[in-house]
C-alpha atoms as a PDB file:
ATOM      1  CA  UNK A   1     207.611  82.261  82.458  1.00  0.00           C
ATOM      2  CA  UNK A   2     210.063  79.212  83.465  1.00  0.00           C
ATOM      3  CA  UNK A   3     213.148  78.778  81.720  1.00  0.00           C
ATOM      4  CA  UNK A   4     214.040  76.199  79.000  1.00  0.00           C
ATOM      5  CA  UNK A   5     214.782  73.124  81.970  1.00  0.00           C
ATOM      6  CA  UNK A   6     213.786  75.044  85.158  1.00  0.00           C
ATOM      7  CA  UNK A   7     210.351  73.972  85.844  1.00  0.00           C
ATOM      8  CA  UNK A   8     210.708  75.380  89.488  1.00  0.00           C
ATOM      9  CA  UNK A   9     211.408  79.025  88.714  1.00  0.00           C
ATOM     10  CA  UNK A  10     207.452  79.826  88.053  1.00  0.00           C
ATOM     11  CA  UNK A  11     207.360  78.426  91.922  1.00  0.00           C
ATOM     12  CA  UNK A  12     209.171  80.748  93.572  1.00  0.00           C
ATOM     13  CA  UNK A  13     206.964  84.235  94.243  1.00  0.00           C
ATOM     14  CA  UNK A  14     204.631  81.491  94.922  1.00  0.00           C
ATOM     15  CA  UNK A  15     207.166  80.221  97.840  1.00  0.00           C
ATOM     16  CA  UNK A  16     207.695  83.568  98.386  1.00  0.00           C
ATOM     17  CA  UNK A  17     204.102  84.265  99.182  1.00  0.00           C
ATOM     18  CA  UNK A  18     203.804  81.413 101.175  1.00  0.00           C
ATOM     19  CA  UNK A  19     206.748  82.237 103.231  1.00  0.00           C
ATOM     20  CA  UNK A  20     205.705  85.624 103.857  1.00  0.00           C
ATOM     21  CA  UNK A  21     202.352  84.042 105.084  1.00  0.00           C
ATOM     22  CA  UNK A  22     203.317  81.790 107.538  1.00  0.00           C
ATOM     23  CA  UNK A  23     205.511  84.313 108.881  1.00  0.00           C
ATOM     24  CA  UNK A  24     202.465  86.617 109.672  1.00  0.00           C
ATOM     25  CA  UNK A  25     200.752  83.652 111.001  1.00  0.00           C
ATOM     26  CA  UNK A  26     203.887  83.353 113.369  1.00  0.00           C
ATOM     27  CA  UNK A  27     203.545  87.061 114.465  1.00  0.00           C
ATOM     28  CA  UNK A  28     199.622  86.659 114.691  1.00  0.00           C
ATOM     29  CA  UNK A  29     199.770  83.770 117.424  1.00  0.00           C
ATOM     30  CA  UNK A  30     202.706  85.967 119.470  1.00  0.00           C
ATOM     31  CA  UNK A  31     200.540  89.313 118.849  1.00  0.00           C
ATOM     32  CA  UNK A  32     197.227  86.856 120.195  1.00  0.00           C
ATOM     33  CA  UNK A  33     198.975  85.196 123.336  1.00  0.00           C
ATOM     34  CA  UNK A  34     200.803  88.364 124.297  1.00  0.00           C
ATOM     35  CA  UNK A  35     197.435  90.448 124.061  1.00  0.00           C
ATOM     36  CA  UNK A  36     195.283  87.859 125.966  1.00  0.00           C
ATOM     37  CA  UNK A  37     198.278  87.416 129.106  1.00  0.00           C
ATOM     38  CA  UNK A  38     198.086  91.280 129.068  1.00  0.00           C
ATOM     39  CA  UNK A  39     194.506  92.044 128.964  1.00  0.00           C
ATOM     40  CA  UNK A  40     193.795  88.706 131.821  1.00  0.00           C
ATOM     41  CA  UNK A  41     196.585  90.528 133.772  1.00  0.00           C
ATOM     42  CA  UNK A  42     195.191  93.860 133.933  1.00  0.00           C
ATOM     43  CA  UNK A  43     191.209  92.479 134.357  1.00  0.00           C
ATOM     44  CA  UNK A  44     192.615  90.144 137.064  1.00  0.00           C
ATOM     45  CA  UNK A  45     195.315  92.217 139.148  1.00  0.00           C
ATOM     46  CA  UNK A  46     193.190  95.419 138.737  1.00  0.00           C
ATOM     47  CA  UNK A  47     190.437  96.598 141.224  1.00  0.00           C
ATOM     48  CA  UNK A  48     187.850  96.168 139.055  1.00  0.00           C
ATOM     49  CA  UNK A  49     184.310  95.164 140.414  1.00  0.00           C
ATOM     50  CA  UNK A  50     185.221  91.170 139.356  1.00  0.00           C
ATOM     51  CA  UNK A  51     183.091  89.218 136.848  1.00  0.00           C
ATOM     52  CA  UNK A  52     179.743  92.024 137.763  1.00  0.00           C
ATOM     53  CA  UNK A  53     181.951  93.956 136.038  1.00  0.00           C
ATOM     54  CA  UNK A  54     183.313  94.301 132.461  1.00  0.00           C
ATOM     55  CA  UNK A  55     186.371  93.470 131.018  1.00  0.00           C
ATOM     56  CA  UNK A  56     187.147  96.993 129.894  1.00  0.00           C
ATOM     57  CA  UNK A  57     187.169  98.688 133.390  1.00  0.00           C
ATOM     58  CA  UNK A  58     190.786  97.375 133.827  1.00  0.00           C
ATOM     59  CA  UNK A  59     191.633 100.098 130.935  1.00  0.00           C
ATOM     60  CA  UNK A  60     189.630 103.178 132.771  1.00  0.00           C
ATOM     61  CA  UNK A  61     191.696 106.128 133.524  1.00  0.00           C
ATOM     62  CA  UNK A  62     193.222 105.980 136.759  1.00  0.00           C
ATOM     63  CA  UNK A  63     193.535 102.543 136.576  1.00  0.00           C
ATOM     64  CA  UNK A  64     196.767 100.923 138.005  1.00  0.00           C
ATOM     65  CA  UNK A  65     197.178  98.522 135.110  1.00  0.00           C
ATOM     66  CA  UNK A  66     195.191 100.917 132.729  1.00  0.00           C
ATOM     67  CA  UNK A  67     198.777 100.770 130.166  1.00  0.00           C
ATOM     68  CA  UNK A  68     198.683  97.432 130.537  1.00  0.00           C
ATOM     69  CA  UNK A  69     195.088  96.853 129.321  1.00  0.00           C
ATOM     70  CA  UNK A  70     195.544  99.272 126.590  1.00  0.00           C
ATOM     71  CA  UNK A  71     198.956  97.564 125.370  1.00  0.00           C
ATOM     72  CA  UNK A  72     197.105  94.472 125.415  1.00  0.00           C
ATOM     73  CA  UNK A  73     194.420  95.504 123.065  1.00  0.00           C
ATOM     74  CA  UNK A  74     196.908  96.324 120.995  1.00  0.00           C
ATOM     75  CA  UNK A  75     198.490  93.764 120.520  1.00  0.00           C
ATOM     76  CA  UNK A  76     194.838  91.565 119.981  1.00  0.00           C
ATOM     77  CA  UNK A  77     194.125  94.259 117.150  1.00  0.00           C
ATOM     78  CA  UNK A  78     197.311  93.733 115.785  1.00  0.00           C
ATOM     79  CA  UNK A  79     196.645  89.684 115.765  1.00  0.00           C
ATOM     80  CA  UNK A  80     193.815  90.212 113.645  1.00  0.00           C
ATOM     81  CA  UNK A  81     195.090  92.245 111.105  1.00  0.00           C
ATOM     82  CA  UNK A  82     197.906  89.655 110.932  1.00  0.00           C
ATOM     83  CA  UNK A  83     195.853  86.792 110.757  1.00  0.00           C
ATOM     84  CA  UNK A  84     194.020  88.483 107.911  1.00  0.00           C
ATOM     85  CA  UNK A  85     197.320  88.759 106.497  1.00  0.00           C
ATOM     86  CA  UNK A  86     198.291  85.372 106.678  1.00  0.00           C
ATOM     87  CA  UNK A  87     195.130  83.947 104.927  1.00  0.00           C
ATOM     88  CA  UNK A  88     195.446  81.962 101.962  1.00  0.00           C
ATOM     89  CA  UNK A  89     194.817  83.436  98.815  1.00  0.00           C
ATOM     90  CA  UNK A  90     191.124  83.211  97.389  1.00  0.00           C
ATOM     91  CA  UNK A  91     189.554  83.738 100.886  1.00  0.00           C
ATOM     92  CA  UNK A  92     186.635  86.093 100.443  1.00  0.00           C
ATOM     93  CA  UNK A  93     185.551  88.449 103.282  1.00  0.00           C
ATOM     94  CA  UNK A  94     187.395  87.074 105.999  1.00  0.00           C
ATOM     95  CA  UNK A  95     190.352  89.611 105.212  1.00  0.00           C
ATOM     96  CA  UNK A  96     188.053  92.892 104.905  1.00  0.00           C
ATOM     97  CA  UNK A  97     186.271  91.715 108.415  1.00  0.00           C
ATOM     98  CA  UNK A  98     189.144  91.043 110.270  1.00  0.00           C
ATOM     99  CA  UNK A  99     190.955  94.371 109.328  1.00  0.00           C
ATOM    100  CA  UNK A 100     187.699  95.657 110.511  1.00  0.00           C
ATOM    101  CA  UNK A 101     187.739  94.539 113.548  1.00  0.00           C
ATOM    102  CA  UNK A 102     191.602  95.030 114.484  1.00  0.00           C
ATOM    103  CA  UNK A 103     190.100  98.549 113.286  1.00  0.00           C
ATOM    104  CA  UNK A 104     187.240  99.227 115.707  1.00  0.00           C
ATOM    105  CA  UNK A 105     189.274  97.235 118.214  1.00  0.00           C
ATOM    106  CA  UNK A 106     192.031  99.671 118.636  1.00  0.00           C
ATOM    107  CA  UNK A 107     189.655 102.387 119.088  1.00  0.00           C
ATOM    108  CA  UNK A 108     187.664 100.642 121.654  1.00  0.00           C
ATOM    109  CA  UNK A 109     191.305 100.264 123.510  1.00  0.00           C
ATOM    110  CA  UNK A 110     192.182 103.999 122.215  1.00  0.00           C
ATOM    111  CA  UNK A 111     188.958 105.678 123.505  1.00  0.00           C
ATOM    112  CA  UNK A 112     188.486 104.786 127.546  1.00  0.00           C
ATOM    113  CA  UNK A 113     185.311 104.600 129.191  1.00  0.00           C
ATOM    114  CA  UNK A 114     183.947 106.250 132.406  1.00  0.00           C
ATOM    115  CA  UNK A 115     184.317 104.739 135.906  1.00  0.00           C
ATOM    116  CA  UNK A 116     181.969 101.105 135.436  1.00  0.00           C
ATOM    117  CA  UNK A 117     181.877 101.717 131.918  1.00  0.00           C
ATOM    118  CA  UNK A 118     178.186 102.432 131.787  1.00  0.00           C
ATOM    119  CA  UNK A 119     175.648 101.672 128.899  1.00  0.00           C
ATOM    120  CA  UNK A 120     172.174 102.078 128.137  1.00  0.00           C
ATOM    121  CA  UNK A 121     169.324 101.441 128.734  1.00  0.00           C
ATOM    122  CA  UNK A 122     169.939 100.960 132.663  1.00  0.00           C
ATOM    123  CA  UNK A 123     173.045 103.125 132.829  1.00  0.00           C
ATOM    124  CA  UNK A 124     173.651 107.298 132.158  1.00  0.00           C
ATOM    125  CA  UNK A 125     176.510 107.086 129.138  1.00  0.00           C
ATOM    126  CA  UNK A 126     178.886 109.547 128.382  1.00  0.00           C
ATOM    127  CA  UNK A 127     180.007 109.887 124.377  1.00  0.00           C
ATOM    128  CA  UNK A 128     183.241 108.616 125.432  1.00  0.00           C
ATOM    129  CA  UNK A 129     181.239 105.676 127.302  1.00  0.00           C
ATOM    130  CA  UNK A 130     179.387 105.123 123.772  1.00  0.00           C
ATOM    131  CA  UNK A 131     182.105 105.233 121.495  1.00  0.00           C
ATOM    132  CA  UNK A 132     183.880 102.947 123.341  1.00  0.00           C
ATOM    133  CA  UNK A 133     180.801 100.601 123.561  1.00  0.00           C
ATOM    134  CA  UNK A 134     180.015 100.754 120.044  1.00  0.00           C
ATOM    135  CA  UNK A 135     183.633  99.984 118.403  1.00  0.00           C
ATOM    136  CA  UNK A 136     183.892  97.126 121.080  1.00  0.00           C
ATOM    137  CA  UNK A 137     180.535  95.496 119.716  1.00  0.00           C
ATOM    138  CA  UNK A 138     181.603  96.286 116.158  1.00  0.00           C
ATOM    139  CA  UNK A 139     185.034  94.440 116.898  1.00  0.00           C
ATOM    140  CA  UNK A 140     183.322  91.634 118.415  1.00  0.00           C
ATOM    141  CA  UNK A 141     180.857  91.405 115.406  1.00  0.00           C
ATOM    142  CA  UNK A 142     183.520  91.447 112.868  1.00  0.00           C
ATOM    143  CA  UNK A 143     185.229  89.095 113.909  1.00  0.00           C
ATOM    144  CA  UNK A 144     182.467  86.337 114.594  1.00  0.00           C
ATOM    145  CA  UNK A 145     181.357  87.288 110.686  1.00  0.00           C
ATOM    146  CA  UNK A 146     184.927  86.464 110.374  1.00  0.00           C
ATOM    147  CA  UNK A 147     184.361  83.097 111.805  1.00  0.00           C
ATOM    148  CA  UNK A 148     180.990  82.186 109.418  1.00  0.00           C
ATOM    149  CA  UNK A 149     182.478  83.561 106.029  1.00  0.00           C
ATOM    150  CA  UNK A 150     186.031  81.104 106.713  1.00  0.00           C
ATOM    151  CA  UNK A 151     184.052  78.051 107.823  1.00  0.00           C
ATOM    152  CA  UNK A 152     182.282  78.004 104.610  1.00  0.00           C
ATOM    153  CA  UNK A 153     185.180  79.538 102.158  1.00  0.00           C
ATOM    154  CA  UNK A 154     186.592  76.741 100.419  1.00  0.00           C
ATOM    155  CA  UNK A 155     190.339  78.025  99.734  1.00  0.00           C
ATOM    156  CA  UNK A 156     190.850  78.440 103.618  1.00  0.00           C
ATOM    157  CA  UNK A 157     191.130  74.329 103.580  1.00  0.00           C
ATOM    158  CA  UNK A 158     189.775  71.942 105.848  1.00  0.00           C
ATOM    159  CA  UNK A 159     191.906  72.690 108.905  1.00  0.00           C
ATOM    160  CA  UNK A 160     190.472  76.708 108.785  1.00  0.00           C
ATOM    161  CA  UNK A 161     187.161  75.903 108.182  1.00  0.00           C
ATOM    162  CA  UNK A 162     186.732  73.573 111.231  1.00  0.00           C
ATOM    163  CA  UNK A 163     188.390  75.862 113.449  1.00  0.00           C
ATOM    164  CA  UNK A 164     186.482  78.739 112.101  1.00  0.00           C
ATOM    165  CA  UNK A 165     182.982  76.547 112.362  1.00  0.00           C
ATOM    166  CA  UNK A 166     183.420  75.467 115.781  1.00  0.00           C
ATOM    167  CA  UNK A 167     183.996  78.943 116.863  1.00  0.00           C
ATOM    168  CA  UNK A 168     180.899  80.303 115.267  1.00  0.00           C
ATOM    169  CA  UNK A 169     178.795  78.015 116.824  1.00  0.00           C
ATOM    170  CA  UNK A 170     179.732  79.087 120.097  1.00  0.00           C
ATOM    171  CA  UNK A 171     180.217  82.826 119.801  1.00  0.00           C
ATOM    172  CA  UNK A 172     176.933  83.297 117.416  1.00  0.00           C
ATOM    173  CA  UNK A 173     174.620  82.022 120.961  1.00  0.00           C
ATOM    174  CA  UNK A 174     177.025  83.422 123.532  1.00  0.00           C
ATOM    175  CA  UNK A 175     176.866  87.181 121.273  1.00  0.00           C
ATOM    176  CA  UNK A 176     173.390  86.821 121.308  1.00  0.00           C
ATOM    177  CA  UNK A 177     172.537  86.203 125.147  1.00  0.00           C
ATOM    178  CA  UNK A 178     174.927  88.751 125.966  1.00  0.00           C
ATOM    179  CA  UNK A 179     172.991  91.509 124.210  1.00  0.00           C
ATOM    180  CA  UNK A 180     169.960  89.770 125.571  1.00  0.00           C
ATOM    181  CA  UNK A 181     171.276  89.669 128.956  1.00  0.00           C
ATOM    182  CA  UNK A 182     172.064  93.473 128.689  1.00  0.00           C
ATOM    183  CA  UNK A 183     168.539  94.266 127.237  1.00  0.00           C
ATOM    184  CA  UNK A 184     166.644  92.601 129.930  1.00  0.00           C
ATOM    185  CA  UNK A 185     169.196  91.952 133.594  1.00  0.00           C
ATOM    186  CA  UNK A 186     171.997  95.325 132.761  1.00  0.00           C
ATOM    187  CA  UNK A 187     174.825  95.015 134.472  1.00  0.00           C
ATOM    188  CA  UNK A 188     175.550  92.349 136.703  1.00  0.00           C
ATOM    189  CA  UNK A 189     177.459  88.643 136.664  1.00  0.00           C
ATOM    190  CA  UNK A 190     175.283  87.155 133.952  1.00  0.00           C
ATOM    191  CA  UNK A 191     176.904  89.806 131.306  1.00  0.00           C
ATOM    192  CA  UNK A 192     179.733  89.869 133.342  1.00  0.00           C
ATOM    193  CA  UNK A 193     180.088  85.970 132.534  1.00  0.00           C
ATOM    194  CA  UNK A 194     179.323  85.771 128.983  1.00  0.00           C
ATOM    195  CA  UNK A 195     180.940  88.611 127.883  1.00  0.00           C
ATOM    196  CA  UNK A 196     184.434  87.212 128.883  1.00  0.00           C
ATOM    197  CA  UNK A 197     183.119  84.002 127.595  1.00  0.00           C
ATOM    198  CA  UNK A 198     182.571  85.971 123.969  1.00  0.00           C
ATOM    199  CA  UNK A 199     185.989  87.417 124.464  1.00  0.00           C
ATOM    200  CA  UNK A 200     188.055  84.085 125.326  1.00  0.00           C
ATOM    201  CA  UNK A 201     186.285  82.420 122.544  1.00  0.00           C
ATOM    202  CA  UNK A 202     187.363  84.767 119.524  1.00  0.00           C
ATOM    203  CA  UNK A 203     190.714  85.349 121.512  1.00  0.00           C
ATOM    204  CA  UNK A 204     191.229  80.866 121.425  1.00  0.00           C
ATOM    205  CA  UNK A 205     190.171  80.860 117.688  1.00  0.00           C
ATOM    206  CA  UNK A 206     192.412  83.792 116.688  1.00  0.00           C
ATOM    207  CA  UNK A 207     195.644  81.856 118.324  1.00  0.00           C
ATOM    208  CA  UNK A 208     194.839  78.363 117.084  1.00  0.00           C
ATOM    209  CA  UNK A 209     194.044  80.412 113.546  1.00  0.00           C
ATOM    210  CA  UNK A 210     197.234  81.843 113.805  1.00  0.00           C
ATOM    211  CA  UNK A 211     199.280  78.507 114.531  1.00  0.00           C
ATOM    212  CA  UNK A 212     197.366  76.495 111.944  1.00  0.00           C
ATOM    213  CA  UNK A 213     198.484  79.360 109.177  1.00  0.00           C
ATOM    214  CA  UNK A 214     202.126  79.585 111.138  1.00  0.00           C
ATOM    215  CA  UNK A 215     202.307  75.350 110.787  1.00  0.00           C
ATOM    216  CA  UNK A 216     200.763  75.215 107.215  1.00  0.00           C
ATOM    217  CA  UNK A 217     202.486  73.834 104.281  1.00  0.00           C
ATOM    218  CA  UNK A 218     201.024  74.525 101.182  1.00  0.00           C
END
């Protein structure tokens, strides 16, 4: 309760909070950039089969730049769990799916795949191949259901919904033609393409995300 002529002391856990917020916004948009130069190093400097291939044969054992990849991912898991952090209170959902996906995004970057990363149904998968497949879709899923539930939560504000709206509406058709693409072409430069177009789409909205909550004065 405020004191007898201290209106402001009720504020302060408040400013606290706040504080504490932007400052995990802050760390989210260093975690983001320093994740995405890593990973775009290690896909682009590696000798990976180019944009036939996918993004996570930089991190395949044996790799030259394997640590790098893997430190990268990392680091992008990390950014999400931060950014869930750094939401304002009231949000609904967001926070559960991003933790989810920093979750299944550390294991995709944990658990390697086989030489060309192969799926089904064209390809012959390990388990290791599968897990690996699996938490990397689940990541990617999580955090595009990220995207819808903050573009229509109202205690995100205007600035968070927008971000989070124009985001959705390009992963939710670029998500689905990749698993179309993999369904009916496999492997090739069509996935190849719109699977790092996926990726630098939630990787943009998780760093301007991340500044907007850094920058935000509430």
């Amino acid at each position: 309760m405020a004191e007898p002529g201290r209106p402001g002391t009720t504020t302060a856990p408040r400013a606290r909070a706040d504080v504490a917020r932007r400052v995990a916004g802050s760390a989210a948009a260093g975690c983001a950039l320093a994740g995405a130069v890593a990973v775009t190093v290690a896909v682009v400097a590696g000798p990976g089969p180019g944009l036939t291939g996918y993004v996570s044969e930089a991190g395949i054992a044996g790799s030259g730049h394997a640590t790098t990849y893997r430190i990268g991912i990392l680091a992008l898991a990390a950014a999400l769990l931060l950014v869930g952090v750094a939401l304002p209170p009231g949000v609904w959902a967001a926070p559960a799916l991003l933790a989810t996906g920093a979750v299944f995004t550390a294991v995709s970057g944990a658990v390697t795949c086989s030489a060309g990363c192969p799926l089904p149904p064209f390809e012959r998968a390990t388990a290791a191949d599968l897990v690996h497949g699996g938490t990397s879709i689940a990541a990617t899923a999580s955090v595009v259901l990220a995207m819808v539930t903050l573009a229509v939560s109202g205690p995100a504000g205007p600035v968070l919904r927008r971000l989070a709206g124009l985001a959705a509406a390009v992963a939710l058709p670029l998500c689905a033609a990749v698993g179309l693409a993999m369904l009916v072409l496999g492997r090739g430069a069509v996935v190849g393409v719109l699977e790092r177009l996926v990726l630098a789409v939630a990787v943009l909205w998780g760093l301007a995300t991340a500044t907007a909550l850094a920058l935000a004065r509430r």
